[in-house]
PDB file of N, CA and C in Angstrom:
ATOM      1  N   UNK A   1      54.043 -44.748   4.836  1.00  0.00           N
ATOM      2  CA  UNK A   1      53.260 -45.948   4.601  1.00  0.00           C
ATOM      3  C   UNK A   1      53.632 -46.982   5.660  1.00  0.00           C
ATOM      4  N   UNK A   2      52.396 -47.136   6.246  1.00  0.00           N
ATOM      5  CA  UNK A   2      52.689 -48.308   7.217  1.00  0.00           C
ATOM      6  C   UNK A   2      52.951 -50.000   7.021  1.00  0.00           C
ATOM      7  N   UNK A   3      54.583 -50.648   6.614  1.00  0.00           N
ATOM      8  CA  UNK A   3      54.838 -51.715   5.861  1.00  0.00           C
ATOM      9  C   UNK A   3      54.001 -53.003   5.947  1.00  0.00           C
ATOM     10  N   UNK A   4      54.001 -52.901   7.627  1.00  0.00           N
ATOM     11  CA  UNK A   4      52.916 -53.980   8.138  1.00  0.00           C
ATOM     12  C   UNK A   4      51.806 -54.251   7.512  1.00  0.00           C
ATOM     13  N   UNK A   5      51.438 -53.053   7.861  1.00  0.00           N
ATOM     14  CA  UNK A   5      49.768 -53.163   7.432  1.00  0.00           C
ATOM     15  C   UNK A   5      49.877 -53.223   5.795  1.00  0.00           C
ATOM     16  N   UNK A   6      50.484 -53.077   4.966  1.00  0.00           N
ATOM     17  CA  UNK A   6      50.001 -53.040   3.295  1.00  0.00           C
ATOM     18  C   UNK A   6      50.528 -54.820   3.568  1.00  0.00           C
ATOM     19  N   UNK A   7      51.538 -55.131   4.215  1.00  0.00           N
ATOM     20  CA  UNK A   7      51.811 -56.540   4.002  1.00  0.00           C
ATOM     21  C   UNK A   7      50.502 -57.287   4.458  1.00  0.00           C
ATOM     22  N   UNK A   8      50.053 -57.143   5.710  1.00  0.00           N
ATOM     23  CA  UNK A   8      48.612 -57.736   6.079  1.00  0.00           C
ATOM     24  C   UNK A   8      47.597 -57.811   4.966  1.00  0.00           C
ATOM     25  N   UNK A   9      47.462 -56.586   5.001  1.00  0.00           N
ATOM     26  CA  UNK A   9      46.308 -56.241   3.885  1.00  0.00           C
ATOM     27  C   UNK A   9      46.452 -57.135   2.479  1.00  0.00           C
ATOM     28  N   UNK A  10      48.047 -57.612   2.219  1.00  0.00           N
ATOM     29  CA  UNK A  10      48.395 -58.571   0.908  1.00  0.00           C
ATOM     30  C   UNK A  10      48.047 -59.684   1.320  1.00  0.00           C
ATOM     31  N   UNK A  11      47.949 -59.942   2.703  1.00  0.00           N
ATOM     32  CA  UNK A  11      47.914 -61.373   3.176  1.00  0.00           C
ATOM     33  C   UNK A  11      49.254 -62.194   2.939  1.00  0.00           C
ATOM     34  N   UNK A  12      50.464 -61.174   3.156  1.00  0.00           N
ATOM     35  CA  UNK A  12      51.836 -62.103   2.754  1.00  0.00           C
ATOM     36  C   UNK A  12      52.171 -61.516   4.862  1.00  0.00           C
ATOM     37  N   UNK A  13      53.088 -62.849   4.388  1.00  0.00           N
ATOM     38  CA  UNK A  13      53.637 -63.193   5.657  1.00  0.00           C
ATOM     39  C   UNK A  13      55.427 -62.622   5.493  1.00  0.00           C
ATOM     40  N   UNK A  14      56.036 -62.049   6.471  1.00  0.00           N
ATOM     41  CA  UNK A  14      57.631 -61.511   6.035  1.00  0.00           C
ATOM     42  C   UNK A  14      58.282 -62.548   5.818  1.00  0.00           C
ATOM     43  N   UNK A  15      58.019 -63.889   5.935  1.00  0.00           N
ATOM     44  CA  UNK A  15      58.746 -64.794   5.280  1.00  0.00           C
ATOM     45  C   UNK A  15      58.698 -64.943   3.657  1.00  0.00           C
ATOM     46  N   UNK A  16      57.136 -64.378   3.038  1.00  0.00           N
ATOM     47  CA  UNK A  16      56.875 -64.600   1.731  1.00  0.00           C
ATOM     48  C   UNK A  16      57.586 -63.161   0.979  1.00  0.00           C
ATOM     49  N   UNK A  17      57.160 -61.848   2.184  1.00  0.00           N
ATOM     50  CA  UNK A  17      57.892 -60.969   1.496  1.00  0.00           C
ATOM     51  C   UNK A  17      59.592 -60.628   1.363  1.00  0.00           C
ATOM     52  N   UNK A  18      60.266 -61.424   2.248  1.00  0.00           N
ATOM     53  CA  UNK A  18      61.822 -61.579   2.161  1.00  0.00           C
ATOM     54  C   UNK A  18      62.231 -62.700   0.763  1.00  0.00           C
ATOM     55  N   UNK A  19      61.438 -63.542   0.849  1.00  0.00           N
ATOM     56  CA  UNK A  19      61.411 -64.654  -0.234  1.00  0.00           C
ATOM     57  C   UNK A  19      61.203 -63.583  -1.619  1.00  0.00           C
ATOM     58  N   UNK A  20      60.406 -62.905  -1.909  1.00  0.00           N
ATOM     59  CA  UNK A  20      60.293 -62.253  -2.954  1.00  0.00           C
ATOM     60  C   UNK A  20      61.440 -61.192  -3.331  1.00  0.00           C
ATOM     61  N   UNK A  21      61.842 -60.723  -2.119  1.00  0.00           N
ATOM     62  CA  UNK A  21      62.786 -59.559  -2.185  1.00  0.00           C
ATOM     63  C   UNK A  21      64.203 -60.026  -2.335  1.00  0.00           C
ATOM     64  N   UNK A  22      64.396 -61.504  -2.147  1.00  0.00           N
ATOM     65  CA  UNK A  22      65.236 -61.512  -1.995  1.00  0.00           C
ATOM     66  C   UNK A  22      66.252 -61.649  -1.006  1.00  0.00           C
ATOM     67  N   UNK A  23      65.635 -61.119   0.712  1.00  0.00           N
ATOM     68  CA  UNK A  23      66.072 -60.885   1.728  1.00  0.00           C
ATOM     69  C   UNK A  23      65.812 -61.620   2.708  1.00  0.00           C
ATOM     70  N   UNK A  24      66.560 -61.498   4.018  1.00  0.00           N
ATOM     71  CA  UNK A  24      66.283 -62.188   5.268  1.00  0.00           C
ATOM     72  C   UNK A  24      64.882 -61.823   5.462  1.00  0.00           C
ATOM     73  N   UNK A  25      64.080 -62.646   6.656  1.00  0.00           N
ATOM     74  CA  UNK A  25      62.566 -62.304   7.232  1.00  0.00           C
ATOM     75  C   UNK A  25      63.136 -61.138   8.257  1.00  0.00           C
ATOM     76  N   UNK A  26      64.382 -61.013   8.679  1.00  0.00           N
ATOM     77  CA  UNK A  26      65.045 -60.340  10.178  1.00  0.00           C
ATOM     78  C   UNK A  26      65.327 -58.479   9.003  1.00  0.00           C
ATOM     79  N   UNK A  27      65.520 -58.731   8.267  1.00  0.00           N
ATOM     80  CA  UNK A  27      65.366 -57.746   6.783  1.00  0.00           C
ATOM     81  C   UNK A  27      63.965 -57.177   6.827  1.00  0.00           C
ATOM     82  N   UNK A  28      63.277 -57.784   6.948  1.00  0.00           N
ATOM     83  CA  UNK A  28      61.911 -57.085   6.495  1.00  0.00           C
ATOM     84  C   UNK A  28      61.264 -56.830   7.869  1.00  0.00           C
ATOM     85  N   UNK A  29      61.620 -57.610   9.056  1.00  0.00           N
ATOM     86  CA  UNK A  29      61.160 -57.067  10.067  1.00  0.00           C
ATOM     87  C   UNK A  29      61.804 -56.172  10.965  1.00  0.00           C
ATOM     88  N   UNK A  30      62.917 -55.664  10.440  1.00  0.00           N
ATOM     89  CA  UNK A  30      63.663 -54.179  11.118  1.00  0.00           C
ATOM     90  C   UNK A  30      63.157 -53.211   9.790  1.00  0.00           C
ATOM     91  N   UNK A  31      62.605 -53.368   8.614  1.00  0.00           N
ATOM     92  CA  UNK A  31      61.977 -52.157   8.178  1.00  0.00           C
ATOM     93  C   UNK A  31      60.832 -52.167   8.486  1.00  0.00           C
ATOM     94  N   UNK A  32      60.042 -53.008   8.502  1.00  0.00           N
ATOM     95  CA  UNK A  32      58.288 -52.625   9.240  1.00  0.00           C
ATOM     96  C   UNK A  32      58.770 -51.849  10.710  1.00  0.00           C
ATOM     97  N   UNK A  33      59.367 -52.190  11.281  1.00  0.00           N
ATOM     98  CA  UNK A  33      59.630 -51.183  12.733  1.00  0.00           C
ATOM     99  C   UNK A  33      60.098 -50.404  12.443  1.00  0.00           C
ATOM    100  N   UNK A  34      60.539 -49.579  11.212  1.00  0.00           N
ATOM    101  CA  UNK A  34      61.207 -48.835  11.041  1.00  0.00           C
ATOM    102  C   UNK A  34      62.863 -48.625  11.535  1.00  0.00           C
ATOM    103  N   UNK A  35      63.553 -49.595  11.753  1.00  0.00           N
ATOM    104  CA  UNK A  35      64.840 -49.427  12.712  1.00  0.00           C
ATOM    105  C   UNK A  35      66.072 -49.564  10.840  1.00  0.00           C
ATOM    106  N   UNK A  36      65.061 -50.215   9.878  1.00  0.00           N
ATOM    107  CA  UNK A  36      66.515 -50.007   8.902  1.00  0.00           C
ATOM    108  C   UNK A  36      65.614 -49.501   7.563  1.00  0.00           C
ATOM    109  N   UNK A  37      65.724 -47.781   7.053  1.00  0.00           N
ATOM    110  CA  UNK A  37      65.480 -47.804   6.096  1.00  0.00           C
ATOM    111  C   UNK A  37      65.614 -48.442   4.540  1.00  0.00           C
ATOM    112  N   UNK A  38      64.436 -48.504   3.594  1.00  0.00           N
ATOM    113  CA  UNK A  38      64.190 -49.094   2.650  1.00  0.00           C
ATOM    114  C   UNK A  38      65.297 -48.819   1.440  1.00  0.00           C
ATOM    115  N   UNK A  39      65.791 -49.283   0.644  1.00  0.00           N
ATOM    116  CA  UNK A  39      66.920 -48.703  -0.274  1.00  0.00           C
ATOM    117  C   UNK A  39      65.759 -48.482  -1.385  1.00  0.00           C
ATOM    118  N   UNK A  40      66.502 -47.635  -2.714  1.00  0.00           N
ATOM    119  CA  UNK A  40      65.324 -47.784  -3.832  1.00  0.00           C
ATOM    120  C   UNK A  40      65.422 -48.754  -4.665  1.00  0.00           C
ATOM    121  N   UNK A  41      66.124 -49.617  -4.636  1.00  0.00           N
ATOM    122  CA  UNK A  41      66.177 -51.022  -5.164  1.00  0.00           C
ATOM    123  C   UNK A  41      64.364 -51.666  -3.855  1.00  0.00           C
ATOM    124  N   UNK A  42      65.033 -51.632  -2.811  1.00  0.00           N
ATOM    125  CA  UNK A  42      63.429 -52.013  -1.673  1.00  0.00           C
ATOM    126  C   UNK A  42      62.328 -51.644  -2.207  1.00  0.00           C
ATOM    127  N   UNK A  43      62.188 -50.696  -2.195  1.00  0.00           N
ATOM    128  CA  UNK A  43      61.330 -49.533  -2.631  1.00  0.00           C
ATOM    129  C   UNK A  43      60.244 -50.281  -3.624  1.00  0.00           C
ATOM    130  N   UNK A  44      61.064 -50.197  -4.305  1.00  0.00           N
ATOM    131  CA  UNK A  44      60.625 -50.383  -6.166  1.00  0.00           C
ATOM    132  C   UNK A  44      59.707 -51.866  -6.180  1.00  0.00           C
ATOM    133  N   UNK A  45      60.891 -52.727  -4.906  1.00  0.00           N
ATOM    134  CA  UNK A  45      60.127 -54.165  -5.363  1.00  0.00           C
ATOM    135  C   UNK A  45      58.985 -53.868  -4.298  1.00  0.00           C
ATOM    136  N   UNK A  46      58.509 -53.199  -3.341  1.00  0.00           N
ATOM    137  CA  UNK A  46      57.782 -53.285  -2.536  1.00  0.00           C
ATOM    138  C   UNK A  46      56.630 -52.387  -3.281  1.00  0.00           C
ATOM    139  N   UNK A  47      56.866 -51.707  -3.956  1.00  0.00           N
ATOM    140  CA  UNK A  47      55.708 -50.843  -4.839  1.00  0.00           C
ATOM    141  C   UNK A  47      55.185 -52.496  -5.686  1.00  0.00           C
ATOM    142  N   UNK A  48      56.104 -52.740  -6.027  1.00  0.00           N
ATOM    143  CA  UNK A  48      55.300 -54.222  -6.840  1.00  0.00           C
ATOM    144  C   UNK A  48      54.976 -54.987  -5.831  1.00  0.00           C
ATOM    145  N   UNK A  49      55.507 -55.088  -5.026  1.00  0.00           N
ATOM    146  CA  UNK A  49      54.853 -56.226  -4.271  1.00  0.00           C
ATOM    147  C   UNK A  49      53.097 -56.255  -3.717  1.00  0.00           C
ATOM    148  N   UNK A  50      53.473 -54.891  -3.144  1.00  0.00           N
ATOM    149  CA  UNK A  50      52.208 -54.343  -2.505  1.00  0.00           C
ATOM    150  C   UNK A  50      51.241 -53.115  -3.790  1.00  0.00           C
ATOM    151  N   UNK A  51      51.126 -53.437  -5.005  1.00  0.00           N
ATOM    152  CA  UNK A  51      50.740 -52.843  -5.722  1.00  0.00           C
ATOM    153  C   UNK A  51      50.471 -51.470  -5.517  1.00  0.00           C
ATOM    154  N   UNK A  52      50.943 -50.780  -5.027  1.00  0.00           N
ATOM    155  CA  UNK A  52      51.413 -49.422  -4.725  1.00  0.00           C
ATOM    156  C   UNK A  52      51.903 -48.393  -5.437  1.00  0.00           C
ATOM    157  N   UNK A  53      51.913 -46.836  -5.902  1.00  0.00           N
ATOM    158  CA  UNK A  53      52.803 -46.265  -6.576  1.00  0.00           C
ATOM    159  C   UNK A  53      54.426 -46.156  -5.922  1.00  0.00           C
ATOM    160  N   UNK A  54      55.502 -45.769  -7.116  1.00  0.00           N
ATOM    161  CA  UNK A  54      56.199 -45.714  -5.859  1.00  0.00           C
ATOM    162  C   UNK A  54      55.836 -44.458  -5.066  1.00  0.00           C
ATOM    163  N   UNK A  55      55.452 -43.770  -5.540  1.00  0.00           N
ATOM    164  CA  UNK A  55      55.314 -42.384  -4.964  1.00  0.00           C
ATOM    165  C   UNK A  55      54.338 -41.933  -3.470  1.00  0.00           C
ATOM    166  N   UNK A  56      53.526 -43.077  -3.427  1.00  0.00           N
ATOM    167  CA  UNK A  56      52.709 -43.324  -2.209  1.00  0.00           C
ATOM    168  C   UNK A  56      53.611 -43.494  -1.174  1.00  0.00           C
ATOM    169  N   UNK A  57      54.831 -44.357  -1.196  1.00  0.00           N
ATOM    170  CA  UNK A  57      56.066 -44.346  -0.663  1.00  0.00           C
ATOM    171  C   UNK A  57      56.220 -43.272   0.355  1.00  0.00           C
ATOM    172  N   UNK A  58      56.324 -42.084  -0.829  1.00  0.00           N
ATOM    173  CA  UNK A  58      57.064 -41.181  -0.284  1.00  0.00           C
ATOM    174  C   UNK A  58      55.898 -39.792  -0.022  1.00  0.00           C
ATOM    175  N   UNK A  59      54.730 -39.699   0.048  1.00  0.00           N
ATOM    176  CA  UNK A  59      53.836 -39.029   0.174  1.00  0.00           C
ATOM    177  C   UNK A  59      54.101 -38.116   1.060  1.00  0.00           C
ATOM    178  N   UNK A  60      54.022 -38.866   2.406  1.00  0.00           N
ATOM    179  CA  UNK A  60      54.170 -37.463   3.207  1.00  0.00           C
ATOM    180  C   UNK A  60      55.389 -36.731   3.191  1.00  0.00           C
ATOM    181  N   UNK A  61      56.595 -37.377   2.892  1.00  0.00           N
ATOM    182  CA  UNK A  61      58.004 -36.517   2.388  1.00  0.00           C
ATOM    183  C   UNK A  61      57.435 -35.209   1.587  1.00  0.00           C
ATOM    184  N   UNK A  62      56.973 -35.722   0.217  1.00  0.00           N
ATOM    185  CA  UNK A  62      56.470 -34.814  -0.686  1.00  0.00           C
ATOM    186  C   UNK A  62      55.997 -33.891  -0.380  1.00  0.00           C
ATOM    187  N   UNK A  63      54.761 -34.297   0.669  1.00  0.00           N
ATOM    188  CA  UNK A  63      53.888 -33.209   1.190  1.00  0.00           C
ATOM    189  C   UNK A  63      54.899 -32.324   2.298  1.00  0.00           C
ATOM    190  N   UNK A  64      55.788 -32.637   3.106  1.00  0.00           N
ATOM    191  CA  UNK A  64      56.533 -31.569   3.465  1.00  0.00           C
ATOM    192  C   UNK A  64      57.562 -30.959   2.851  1.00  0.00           C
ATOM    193  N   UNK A  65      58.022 -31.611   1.564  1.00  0.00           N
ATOM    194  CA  UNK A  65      58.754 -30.900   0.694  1.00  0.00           C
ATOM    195  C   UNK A  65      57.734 -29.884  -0.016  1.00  0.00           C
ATOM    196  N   UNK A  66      56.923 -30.280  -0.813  1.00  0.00           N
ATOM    197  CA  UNK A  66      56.362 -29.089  -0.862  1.00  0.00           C
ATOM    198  C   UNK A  66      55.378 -27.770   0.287  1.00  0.00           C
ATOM    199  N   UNK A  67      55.545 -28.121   0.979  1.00  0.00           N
ATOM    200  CA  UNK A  67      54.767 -27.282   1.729  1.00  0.00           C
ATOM    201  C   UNK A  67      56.339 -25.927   2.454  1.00  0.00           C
ATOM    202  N   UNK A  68      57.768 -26.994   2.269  1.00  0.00           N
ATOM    203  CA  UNK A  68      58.985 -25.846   2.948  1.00  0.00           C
ATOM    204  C   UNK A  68      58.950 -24.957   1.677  1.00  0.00           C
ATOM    205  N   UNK A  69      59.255 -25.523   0.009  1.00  0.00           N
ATOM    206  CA  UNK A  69      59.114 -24.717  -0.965  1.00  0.00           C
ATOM    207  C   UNK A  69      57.943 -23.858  -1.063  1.00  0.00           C
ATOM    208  N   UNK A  70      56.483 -23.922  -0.949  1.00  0.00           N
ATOM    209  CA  UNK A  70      55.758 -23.054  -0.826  1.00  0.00           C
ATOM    210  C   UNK A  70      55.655 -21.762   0.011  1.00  0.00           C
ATOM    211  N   UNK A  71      56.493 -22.131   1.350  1.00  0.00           N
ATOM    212  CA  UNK A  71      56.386 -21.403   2.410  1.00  0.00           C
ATOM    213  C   UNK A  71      57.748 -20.136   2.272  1.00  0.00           C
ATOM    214  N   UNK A  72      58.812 -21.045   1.192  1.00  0.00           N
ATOM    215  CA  UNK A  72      59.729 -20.318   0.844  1.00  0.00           C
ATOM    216  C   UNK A  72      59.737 -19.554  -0.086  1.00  0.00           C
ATOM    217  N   UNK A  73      58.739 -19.147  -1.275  1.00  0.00           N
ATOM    218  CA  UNK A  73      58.250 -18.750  -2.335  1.00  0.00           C
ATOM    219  C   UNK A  73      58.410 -16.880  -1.996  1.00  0.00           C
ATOM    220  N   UNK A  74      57.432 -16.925  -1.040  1.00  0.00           N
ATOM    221  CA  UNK A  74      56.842 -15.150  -0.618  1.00  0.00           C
ATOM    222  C   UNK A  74      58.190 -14.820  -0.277  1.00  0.00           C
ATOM    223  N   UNK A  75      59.159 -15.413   0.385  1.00  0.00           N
ATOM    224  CA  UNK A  75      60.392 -14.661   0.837  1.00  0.00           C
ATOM    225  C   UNK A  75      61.544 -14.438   0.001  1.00  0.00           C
ATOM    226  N   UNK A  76      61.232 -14.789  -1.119  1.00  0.00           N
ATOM    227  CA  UNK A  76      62.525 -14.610  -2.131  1.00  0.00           C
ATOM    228  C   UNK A  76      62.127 -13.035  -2.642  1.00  0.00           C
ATOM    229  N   UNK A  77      63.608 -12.221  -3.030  1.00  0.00           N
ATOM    230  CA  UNK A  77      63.144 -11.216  -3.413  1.00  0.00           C
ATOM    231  C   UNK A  77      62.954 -10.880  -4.901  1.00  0.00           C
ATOM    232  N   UNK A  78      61.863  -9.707  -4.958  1.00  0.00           N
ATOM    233  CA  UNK A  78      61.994  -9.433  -6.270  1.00  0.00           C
ATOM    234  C   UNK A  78      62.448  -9.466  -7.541  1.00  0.00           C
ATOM    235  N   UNK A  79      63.722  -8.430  -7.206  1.00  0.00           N
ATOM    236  CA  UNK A  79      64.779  -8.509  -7.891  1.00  0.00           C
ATOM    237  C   UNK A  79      66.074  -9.091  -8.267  1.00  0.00           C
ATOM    238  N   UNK A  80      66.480  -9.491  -9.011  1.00  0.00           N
ATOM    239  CA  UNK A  80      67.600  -9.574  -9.204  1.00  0.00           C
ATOM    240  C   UNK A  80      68.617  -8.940 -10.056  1.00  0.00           C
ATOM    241  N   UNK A  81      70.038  -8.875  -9.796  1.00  0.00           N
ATOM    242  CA  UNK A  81      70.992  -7.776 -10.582  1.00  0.00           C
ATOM    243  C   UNK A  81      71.025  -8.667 -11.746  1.00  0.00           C
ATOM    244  N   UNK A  82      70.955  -9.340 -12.313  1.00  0.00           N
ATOM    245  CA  UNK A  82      71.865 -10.504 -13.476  1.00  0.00           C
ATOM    246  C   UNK A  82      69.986 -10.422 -14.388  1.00  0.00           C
ATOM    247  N   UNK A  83      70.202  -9.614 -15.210  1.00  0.00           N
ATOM    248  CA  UNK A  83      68.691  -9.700 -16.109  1.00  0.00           C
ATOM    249  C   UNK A  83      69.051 -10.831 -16.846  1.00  0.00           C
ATOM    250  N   UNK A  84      69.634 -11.534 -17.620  1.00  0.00           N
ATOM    251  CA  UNK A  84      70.033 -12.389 -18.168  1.00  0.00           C
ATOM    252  C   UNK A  84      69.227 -13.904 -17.445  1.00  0.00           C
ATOM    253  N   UNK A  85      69.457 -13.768 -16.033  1.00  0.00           N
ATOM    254  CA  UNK A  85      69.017 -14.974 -15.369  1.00  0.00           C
ATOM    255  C   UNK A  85      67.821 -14.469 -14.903  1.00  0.00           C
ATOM    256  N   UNK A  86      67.373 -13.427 -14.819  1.00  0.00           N
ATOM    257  CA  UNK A  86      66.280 -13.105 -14.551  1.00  0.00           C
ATOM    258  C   UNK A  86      64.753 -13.894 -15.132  1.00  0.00           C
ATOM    259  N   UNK A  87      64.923 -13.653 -16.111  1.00  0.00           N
ATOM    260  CA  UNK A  87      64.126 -14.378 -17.293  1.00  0.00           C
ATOM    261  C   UNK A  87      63.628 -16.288 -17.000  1.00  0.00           C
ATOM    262  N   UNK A  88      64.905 -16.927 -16.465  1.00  0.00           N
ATOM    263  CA  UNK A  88      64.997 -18.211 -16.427  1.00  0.00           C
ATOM    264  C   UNK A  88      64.147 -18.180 -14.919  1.00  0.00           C
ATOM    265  N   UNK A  89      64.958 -17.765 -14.147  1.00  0.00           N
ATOM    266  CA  UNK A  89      64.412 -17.056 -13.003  1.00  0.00           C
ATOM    267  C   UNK A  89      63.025 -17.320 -12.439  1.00  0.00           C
ATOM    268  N   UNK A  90      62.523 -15.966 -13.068  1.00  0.00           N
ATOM    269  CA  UNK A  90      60.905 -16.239 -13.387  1.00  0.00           C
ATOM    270  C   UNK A  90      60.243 -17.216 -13.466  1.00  0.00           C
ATOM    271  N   UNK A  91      60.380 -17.874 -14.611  1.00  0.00           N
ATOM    272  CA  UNK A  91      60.112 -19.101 -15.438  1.00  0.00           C
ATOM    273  C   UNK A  91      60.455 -20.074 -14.549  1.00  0.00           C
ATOM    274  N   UNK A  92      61.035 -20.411 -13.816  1.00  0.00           N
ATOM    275  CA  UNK A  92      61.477 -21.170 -12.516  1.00  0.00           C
ATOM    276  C   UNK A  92      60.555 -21.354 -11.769  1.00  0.00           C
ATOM    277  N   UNK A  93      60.527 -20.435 -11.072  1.00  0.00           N
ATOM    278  CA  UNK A  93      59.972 -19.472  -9.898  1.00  0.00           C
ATOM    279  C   UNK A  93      57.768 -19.730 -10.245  1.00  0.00           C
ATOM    280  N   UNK A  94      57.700 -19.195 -11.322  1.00  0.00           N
ATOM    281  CA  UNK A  94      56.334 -19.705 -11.891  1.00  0.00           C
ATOM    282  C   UNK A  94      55.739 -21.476 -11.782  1.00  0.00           C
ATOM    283  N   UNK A  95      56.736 -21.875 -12.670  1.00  0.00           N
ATOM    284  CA  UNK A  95      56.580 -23.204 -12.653  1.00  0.00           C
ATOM    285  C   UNK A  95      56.390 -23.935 -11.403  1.00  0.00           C
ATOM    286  N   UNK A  96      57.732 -23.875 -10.717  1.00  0.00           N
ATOM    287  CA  UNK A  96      57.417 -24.726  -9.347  1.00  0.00           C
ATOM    288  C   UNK A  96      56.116 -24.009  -8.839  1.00  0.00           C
ATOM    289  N   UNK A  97      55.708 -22.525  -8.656  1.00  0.00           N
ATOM    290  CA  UNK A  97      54.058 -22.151  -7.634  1.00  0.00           C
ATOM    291  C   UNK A  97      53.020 -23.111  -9.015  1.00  0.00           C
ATOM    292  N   UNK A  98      53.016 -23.230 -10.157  1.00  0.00           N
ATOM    293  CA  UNK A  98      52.352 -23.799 -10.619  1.00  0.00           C
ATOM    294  C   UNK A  98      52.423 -25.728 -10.329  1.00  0.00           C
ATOM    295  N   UNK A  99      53.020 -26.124 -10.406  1.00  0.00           N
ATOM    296  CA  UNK A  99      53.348 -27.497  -9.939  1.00  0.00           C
ATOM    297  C   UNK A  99      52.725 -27.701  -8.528  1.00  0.00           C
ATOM    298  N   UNK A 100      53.083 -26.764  -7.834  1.00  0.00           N
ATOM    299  CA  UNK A 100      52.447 -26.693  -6.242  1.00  0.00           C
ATOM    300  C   UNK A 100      51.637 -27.349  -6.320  1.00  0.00           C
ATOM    301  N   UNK A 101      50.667 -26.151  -7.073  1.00  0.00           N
ATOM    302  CA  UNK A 101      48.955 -26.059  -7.093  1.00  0.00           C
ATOM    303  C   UNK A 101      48.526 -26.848  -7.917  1.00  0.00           C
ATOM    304  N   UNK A 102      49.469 -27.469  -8.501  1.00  0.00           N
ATOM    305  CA  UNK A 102      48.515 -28.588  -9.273  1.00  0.00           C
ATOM    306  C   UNK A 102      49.011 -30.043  -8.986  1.00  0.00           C
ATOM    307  N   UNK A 103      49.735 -30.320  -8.142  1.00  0.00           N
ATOM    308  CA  UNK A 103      49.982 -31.408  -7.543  1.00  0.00           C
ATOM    309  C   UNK A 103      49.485 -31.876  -6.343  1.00  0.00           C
ATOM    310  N   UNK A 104      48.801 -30.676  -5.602  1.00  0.00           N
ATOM    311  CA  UNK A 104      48.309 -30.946  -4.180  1.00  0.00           C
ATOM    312  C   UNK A 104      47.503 -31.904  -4.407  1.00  0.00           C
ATOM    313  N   UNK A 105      48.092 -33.049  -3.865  1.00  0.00           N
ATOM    314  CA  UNK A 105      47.699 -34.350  -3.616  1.00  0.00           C
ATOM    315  C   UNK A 105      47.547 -35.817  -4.423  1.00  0.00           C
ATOM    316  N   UNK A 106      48.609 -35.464  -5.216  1.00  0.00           N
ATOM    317  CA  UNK A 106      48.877 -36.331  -6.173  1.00  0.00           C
ATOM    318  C   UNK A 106      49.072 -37.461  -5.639  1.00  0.00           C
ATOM    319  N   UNK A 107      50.030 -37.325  -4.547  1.00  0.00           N
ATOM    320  CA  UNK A 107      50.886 -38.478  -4.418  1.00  0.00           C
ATOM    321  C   UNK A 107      49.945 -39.262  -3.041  1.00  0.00           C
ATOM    322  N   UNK A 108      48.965 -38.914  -2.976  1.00  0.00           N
ATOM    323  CA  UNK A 108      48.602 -39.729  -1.885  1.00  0.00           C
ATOM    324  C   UNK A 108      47.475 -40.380  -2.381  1.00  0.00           C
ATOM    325  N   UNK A 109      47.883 -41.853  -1.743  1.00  0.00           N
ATOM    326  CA  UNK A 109      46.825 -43.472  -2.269  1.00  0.00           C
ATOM    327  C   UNK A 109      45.655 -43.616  -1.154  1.00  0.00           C
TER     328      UNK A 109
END
């Protein structure tokens, strides 16, 4: 998410959004350049600030987290020796390919 632009788009100025946060304006303008990541305390107030999910946040993360787990799915093997965990296993293994496919594209605003 580009910080600038959702701040523009609020029509707040980094003096109004440091004032809200709490923080220096020199604070909010080394995270719009990206030079100091957001903490999740940041995060949280900037989802409120900029009426945002937090999860829009983190969208494209998501989308390459799921896309390494998907890609890692076909290469796990079959079997396993431990039937006991097998079972959980499965049920694991199901769930997350189901979550996949039913999340593709949740998280993006």
């Amino acid at each position: 998410m580009d910080l600038r632009l959702a701040r523009k788009i609020a029509g707040l100025t980094q003096d109004d959004c440091a004032t809200l946060m709490n923080r220096s304006r020199k604070y909010i303008l080394r995270l719009e350049k990206g030079a100091r990541h957001p903490s999740l305390d940041d995060l949280l107030m900037l989802s409120v600030i900029y009426n945002r999910t937090f999860e829009a946040f983190f969208a494209e993360r998501l989308a390459s987290a799921r896309a390494t787990v998907r890609a890692g799915l076909p290469q796990l093997p079959d079997k396993v020796s431990d039937q006991v965990n097998f079972q959980k296993r499965r049920y694991t293994l199901e769930r997350i390919e189901d979550d996949l496919l039913n999340e593709a594209g949740t998280y993006d605003d």
